[in-house]
C-alpha atoms as a PDB file:
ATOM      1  CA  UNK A   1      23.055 -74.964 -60.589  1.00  0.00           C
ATOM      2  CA  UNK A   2      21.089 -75.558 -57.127  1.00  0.00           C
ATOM      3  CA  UNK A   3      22.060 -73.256 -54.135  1.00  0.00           C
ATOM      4  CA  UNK A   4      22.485 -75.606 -51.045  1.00  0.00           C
ATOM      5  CA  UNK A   5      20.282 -74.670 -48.306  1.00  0.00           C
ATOM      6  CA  UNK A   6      23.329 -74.465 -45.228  1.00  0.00           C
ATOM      7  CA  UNK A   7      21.747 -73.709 -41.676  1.00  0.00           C
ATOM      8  CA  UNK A   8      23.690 -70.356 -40.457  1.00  0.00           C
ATOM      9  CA  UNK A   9      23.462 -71.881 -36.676  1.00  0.00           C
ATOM     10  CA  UNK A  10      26.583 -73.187 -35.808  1.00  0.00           C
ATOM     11  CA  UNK A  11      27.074 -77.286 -35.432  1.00  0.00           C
ATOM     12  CA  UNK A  12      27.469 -77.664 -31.389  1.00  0.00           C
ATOM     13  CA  UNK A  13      30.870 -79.452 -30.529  1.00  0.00           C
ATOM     14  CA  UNK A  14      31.033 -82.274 -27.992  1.00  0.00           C
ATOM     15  CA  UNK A  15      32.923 -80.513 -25.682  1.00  0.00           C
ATOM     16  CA  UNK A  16      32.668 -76.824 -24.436  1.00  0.00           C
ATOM     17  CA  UNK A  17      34.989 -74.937 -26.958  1.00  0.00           C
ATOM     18  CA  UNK A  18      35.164 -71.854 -24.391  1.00  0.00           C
ATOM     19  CA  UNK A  19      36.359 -72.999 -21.532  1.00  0.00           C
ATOM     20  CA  UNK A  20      39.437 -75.731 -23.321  1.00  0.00           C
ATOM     21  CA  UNK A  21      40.906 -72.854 -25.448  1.00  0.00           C
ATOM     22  CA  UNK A  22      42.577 -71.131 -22.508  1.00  0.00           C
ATOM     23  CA  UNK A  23      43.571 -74.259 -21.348  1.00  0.00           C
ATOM     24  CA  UNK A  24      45.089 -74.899 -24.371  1.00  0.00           C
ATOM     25  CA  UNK A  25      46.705 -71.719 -24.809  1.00  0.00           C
ATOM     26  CA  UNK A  26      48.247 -71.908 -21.340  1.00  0.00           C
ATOM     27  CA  UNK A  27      49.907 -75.214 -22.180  1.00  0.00           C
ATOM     28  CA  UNK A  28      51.097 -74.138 -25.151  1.00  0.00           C
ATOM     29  CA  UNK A  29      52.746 -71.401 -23.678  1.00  0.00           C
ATOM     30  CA  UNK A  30      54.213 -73.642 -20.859  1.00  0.00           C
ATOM     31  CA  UNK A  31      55.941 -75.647 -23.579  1.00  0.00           C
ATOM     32  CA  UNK A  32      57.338 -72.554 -25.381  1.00  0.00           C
ATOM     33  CA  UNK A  33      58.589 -70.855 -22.626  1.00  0.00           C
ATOM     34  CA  UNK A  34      59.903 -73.919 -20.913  1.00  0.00           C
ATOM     35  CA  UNK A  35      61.948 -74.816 -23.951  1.00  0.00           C
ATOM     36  CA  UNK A  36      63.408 -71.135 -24.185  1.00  0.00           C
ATOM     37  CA  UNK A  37      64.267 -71.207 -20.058  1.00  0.00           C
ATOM     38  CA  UNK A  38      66.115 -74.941 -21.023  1.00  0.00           C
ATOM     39  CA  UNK A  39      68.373 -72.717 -24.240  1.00  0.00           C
ATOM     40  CA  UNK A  40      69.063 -69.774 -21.834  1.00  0.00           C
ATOM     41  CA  UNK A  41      73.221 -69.301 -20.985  1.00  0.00           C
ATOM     42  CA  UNK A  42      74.695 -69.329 -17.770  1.00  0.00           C
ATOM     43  CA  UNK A  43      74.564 -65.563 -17.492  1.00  0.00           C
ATOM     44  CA  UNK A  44      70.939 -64.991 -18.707  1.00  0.00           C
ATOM     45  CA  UNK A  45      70.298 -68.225 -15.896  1.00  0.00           C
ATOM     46  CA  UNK A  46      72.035 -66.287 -12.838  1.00  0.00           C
ATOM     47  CA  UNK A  47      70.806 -62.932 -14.347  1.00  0.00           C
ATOM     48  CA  UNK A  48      67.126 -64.105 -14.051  1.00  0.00           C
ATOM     49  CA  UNK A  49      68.388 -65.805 -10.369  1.00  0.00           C
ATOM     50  CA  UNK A  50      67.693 -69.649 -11.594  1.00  0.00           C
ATOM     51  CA  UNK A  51      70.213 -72.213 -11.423  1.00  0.00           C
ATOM     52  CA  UNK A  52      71.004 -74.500 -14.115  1.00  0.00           C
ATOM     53  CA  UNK A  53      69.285 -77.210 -12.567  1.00  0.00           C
ATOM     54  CA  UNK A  54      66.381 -75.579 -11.592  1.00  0.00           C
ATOM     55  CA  UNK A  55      66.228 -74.485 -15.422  1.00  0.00           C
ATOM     56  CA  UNK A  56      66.298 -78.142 -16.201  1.00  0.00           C
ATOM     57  CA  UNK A  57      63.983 -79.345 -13.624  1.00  0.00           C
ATOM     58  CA  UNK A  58      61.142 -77.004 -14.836  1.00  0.00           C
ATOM     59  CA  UNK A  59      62.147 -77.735 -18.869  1.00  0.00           C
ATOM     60  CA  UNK A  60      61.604 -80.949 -18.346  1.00  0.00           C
ATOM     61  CA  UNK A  61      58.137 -80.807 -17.102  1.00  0.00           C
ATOM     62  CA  UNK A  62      54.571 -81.484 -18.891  1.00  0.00           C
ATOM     63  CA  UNK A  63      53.386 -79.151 -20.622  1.00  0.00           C
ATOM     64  CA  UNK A  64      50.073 -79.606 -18.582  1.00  0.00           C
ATOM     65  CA  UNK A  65      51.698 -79.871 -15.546  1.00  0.00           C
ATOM     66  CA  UNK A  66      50.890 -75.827 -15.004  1.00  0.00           C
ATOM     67  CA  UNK A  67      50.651 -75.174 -11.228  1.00  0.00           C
ATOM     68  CA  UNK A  68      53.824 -74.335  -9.264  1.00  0.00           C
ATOM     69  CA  UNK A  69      56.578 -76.879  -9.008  1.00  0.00           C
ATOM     70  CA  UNK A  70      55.793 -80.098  -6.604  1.00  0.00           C
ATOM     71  CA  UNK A  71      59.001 -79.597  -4.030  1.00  0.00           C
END
């Protein structure tokens, strides 16, 4: 049985793996709390001070569209 010779440097990536992770992470957890604000009640809306509508509004955006809301 031969032992393959495997180089213990890693492969480099086309992209810079660093610096997209974080991105990634913050879109994911855009989507995931977006979705949750978009289940809430009424009274954990007006607990929380945020209409139904504005609720809505920011569900409904990207899930890369991070910054605050465009007015």
């Amino acid at each position: 049985m031969a032992i393959l010779n495997i180089p213990t440097r890693s492969i480099p990536l086309p992209w810079p793996s660093r610096p997209v992770l974080p991105g990634l992470r913050a879109m994911l957890r855009a989507a995931i709390t977006r979705r949750q604000l978009a289940e809430m009640d009424e009274r954990m809306l007006s607990d929380i001070g945020i209409s139904r509508v504005d609720a809505l509004r920011e569900a409904d955006r990207l899930p890369w569209d991070i910054g605050p809301p465009r007015v």
